[in-house]
C-alpha atoms as a PDB file:
ATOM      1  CA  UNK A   1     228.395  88.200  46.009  1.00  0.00           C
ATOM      2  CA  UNK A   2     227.155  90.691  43.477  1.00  0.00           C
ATOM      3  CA  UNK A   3     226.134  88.514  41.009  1.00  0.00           C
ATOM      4  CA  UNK A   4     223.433  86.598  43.136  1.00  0.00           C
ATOM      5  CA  UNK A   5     219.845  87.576  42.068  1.00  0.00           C
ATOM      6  CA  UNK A   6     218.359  85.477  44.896  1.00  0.00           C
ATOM      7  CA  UNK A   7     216.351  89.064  46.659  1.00  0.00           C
ATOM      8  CA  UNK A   8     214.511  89.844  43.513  1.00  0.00           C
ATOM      9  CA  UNK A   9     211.640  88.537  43.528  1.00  0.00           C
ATOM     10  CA  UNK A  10     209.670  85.714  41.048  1.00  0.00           C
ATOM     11  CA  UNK A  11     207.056  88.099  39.691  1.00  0.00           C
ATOM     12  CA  UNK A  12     209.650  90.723  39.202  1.00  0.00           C
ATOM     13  CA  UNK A  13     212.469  87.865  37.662  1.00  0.00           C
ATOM     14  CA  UNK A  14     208.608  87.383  35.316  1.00  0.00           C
ATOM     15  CA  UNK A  15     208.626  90.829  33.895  1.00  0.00           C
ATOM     16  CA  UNK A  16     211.972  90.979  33.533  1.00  0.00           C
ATOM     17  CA  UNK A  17     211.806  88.018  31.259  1.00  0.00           C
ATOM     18  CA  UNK A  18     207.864  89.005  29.578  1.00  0.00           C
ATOM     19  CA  UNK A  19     209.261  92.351  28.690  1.00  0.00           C
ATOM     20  CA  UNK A  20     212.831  91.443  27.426  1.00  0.00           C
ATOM     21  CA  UNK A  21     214.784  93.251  29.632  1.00  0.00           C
ATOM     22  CA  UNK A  22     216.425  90.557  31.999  1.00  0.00           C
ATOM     23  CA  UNK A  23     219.054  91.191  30.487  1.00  0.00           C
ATOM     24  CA  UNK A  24     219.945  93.914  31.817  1.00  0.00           C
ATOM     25  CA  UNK A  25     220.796  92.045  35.318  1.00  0.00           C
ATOM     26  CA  UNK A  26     223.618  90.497  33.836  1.00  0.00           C
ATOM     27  CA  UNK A  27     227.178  91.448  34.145  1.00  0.00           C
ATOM     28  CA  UNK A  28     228.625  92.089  31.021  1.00  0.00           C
ATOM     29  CA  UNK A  29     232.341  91.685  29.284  1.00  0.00           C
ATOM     30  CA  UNK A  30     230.897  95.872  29.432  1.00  0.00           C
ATOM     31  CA  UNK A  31     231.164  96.456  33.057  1.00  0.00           C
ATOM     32  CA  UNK A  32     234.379  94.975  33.320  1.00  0.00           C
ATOM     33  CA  UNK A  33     235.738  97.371  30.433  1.00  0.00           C
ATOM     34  CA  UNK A  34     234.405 100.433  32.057  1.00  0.00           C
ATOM     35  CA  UNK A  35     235.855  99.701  35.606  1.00  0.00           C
ATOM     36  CA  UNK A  36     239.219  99.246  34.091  1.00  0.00           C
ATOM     37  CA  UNK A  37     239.645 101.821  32.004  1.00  0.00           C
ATOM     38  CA  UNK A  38     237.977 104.353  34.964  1.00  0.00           C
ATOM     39  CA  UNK A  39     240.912 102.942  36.685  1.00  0.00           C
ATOM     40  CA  UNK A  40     243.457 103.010  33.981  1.00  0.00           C
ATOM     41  CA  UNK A  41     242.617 106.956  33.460  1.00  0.00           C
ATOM     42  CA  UNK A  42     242.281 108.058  37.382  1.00  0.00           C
ATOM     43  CA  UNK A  43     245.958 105.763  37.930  1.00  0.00           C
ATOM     44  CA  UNK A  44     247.574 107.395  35.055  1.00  0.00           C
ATOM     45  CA  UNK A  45     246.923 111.034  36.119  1.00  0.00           C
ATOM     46  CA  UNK A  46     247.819 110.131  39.447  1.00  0.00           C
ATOM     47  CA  UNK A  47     251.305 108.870  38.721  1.00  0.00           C
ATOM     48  CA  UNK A  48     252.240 112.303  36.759  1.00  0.00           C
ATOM     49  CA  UNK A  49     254.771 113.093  39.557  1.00  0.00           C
ATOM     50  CA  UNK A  50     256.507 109.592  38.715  1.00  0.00           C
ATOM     51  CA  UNK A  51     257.199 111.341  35.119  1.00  0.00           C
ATOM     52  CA  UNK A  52     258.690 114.370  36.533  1.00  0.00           C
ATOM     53  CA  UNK A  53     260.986 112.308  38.288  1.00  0.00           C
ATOM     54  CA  UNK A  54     261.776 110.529  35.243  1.00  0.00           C
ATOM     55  CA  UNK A  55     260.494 107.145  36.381  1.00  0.00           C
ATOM     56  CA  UNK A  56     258.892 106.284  32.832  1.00  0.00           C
ATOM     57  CA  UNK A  57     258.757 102.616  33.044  1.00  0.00           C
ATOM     58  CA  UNK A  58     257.307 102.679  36.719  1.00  0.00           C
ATOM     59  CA  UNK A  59     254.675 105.441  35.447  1.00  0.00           C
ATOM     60  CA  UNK A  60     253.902 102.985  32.488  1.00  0.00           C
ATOM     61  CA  UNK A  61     253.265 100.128  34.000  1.00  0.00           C
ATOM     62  CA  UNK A  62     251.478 101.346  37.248  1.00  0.00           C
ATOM     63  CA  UNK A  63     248.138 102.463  35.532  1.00  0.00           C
ATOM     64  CA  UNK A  64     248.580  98.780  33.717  1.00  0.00           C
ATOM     65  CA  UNK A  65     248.585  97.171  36.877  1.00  0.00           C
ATOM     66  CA  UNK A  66     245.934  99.076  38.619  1.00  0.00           C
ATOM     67  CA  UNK A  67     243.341  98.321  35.693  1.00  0.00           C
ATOM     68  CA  UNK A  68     244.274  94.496  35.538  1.00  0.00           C
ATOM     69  CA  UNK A  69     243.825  94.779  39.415  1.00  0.00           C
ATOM     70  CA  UNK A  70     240.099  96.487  39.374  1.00  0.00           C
ATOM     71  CA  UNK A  71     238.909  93.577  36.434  1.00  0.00           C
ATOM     72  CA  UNK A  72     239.871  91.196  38.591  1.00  0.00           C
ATOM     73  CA  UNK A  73     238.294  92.243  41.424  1.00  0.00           C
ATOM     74  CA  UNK A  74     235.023  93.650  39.663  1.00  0.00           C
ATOM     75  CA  UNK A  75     235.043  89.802  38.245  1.00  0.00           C
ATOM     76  CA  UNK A  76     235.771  87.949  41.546  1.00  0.00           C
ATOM     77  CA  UNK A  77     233.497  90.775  43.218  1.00  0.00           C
ATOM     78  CA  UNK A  78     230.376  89.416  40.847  1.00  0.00           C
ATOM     79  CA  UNK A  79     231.245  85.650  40.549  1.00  0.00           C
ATOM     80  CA  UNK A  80     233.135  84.850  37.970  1.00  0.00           C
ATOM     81  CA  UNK A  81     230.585  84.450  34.902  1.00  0.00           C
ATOM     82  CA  UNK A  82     231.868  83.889  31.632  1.00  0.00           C
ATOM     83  CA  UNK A  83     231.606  87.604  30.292  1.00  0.00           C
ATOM     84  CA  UNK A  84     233.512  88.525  32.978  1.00  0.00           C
ATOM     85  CA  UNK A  85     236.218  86.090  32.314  1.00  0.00           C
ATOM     86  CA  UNK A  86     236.387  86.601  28.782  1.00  0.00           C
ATOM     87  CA  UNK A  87     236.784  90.327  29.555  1.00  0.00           C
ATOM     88  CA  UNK A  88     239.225  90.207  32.179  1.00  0.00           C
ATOM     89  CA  UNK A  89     241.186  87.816  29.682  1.00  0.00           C
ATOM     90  CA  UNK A  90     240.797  90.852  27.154  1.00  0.00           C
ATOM     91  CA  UNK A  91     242.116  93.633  29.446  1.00  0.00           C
ATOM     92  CA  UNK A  92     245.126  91.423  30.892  1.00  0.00           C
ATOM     93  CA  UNK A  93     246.047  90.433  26.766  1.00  0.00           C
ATOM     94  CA  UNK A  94     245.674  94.413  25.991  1.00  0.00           C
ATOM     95  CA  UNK A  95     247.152  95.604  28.996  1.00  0.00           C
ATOM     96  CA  UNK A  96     250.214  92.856  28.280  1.00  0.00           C
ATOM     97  CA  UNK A  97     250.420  94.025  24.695  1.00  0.00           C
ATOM     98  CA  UNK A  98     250.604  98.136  25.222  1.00  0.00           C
ATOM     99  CA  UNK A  99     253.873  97.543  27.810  1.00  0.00           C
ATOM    100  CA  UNK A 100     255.226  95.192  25.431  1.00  0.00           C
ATOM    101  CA  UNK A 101     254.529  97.857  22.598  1.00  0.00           C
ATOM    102  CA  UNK A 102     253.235  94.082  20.527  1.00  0.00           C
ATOM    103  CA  UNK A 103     250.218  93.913  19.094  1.00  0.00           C
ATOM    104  CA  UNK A 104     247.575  91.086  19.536  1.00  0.00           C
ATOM    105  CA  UNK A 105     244.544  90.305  17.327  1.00  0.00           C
ATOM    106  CA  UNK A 106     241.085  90.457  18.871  1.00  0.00           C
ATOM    107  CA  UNK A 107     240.417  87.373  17.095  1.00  0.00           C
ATOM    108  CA  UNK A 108     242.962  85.829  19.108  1.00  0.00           C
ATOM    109  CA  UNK A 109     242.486  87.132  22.340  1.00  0.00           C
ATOM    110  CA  UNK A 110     239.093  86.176  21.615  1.00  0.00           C
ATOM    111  CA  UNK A 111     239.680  82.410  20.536  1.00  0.00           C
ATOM    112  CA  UNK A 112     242.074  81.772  23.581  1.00  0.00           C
ATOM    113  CA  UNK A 113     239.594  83.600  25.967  1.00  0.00           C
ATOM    114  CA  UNK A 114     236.650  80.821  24.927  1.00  0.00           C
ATOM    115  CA  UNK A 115     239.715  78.206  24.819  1.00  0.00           C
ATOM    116  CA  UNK A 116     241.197  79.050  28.228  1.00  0.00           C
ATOM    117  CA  UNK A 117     237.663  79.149  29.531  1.00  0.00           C
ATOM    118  CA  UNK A 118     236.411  75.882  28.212  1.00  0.00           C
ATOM    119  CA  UNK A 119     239.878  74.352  29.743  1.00  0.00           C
ATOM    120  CA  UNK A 120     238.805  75.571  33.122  1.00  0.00           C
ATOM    121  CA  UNK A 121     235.243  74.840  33.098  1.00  0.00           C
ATOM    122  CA  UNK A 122     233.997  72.465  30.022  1.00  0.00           C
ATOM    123  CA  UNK A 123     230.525  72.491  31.246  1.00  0.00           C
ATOM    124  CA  UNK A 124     230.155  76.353  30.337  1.00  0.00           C
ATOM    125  CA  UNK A 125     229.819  75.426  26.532  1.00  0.00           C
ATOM    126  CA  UNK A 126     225.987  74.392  27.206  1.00  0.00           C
ATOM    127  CA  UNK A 127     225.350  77.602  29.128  1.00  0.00           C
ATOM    128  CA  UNK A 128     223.845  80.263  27.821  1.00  0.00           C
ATOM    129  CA  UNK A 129     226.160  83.287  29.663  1.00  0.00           C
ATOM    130  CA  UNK A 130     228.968  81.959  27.924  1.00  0.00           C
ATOM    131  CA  UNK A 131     227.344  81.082  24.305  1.00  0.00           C
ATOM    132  CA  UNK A 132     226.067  84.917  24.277  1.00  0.00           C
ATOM    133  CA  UNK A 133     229.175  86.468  25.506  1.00  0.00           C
ATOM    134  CA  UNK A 134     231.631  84.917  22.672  1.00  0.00           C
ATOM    135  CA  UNK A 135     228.999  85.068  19.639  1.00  0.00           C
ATOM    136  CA  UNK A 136     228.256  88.995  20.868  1.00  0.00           C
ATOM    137  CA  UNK A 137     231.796  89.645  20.861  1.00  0.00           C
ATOM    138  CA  UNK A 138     232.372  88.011  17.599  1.00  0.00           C
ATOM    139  CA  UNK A 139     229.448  89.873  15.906  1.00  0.00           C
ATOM    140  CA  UNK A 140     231.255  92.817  17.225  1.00  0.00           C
ATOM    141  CA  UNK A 141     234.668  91.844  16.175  1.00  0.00           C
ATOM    142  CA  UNK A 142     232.973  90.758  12.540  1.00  0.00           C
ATOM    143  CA  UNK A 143     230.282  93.612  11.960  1.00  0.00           C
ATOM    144  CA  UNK A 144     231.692  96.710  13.557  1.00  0.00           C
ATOM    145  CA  UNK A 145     234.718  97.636  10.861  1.00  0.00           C
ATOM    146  CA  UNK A 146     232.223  96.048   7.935  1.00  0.00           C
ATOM    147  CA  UNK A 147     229.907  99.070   9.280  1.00  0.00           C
ATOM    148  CA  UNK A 148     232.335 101.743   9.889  1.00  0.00           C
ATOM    149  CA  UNK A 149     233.738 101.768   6.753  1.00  0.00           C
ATOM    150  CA  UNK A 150     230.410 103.060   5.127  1.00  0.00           C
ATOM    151  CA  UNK A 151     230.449 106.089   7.067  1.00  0.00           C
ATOM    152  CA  UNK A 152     231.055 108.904   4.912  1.00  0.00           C
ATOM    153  CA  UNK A 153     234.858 110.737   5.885  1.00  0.00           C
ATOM    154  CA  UNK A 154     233.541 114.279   5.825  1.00  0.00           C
ATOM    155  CA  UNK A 155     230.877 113.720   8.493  1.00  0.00           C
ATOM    156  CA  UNK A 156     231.155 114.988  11.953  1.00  0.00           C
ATOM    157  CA  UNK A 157     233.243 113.965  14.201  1.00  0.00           C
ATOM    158  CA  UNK A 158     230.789 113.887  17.182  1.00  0.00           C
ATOM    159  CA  UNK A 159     227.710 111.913  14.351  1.00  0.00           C
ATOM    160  CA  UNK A 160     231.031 109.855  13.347  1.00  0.00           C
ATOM    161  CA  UNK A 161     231.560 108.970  17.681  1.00  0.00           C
ATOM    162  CA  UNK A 162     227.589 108.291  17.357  1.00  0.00           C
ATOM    163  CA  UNK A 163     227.329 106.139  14.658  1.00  0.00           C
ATOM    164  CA  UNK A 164     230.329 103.994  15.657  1.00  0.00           C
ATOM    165  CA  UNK A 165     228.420 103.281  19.291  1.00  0.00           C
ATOM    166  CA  UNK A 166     225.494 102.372  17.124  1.00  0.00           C
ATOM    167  CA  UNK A 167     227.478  99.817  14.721  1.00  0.00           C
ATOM    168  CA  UNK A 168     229.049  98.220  17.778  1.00  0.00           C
ATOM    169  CA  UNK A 169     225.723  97.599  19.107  1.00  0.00           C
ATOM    170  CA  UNK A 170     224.704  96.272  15.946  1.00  0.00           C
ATOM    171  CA  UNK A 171     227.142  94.370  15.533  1.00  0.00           C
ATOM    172  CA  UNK A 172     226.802  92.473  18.771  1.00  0.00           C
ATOM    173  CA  UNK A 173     222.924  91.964  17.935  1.00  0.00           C
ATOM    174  CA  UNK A 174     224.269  90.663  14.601  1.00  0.00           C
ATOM    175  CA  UNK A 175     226.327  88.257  16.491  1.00  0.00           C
ATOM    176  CA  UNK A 176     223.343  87.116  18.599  1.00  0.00           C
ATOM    177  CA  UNK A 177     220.329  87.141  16.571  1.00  0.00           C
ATOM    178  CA  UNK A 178     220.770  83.689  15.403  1.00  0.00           C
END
């Protein structure tokens, strides 16, 4: 499995941990995101010939499905931890919601993610993995628009693309820092 650490070594585990920067073994909610929308965009441009055949519904939901399919298996593919579950719960509530053409609430994506996953598994409330990956989220979820909405409207576009990355990274070390 992916998500096994067992080859690195103890000194190197050490630095990792001395220097801050274990961190960046873990899988995040991130990784899961990125697959699946790689896969969303390479499905959707490959089902253009479904649209000229006027098969919309098929050439809707087919990039859906693909992109619910590759979070899954990214997730099963590193184990299962609870970032990854509370992101694959994510991308299967948005993917639901854009072919229903509803909208859904992070906030409650969010609380039913930490619900369903506590239902499953009580004992993950005392781990760390899953503590992190709700509290960064919500930091995200809490911070992000609070930040964005002090950026000036006549800035541009690419500083506004910048600054945004930069808020939701301070927002999720908002979320964490206590």
């Amino acid at each position: 499995m992916s998500g096994e650490r067992e080859w690195i070594a103890e000194d190197t585990k050490k630095l990792l941990q001395d220097t801050g920067t274990a961190h960046y073994l873990a899988i995040s909610g991130m990784h899961i995101g990125f697959v699946a929308l790689l896969v969303y965009g390479i499905a959707r441009g490959l089902v253009i010939p479904l649209l000229w055949l006027q098969w919309w519904r098929l050439a809707l939901w087919i990039p859906y499905i693909c992109s619910c399919s590759a979070a899954i298996g990214y997730a099963n593919h590193v184990g299962w931890p609870a970032s990854a579950q509370r992101s694959v719960i994510f991308v299967l509530a948005a993917s639901l919601a854009m072919v229903s053409g509803r909208s859904l609430h992070p906030w409650t994506i969010l609380l039913f993610a930490a619900a369903y996953i506590l239902d499953m598994e009580p004992a993950h409330l005392d781990t760390l993995g899953y503590q992190l990956s709700f509290v960064s989220v919500a930091g995200i979820l809490f911070w992000t628009p609070r930040i964005i909405r002090l950026i000036p409207l006549d800035i541009h576009p690419l500083l506004h693309k910048m600054i945004v990355s930069a808020a939701i990274s301070v927002g999720a070390s908002l979320g964490t820092l206590p």
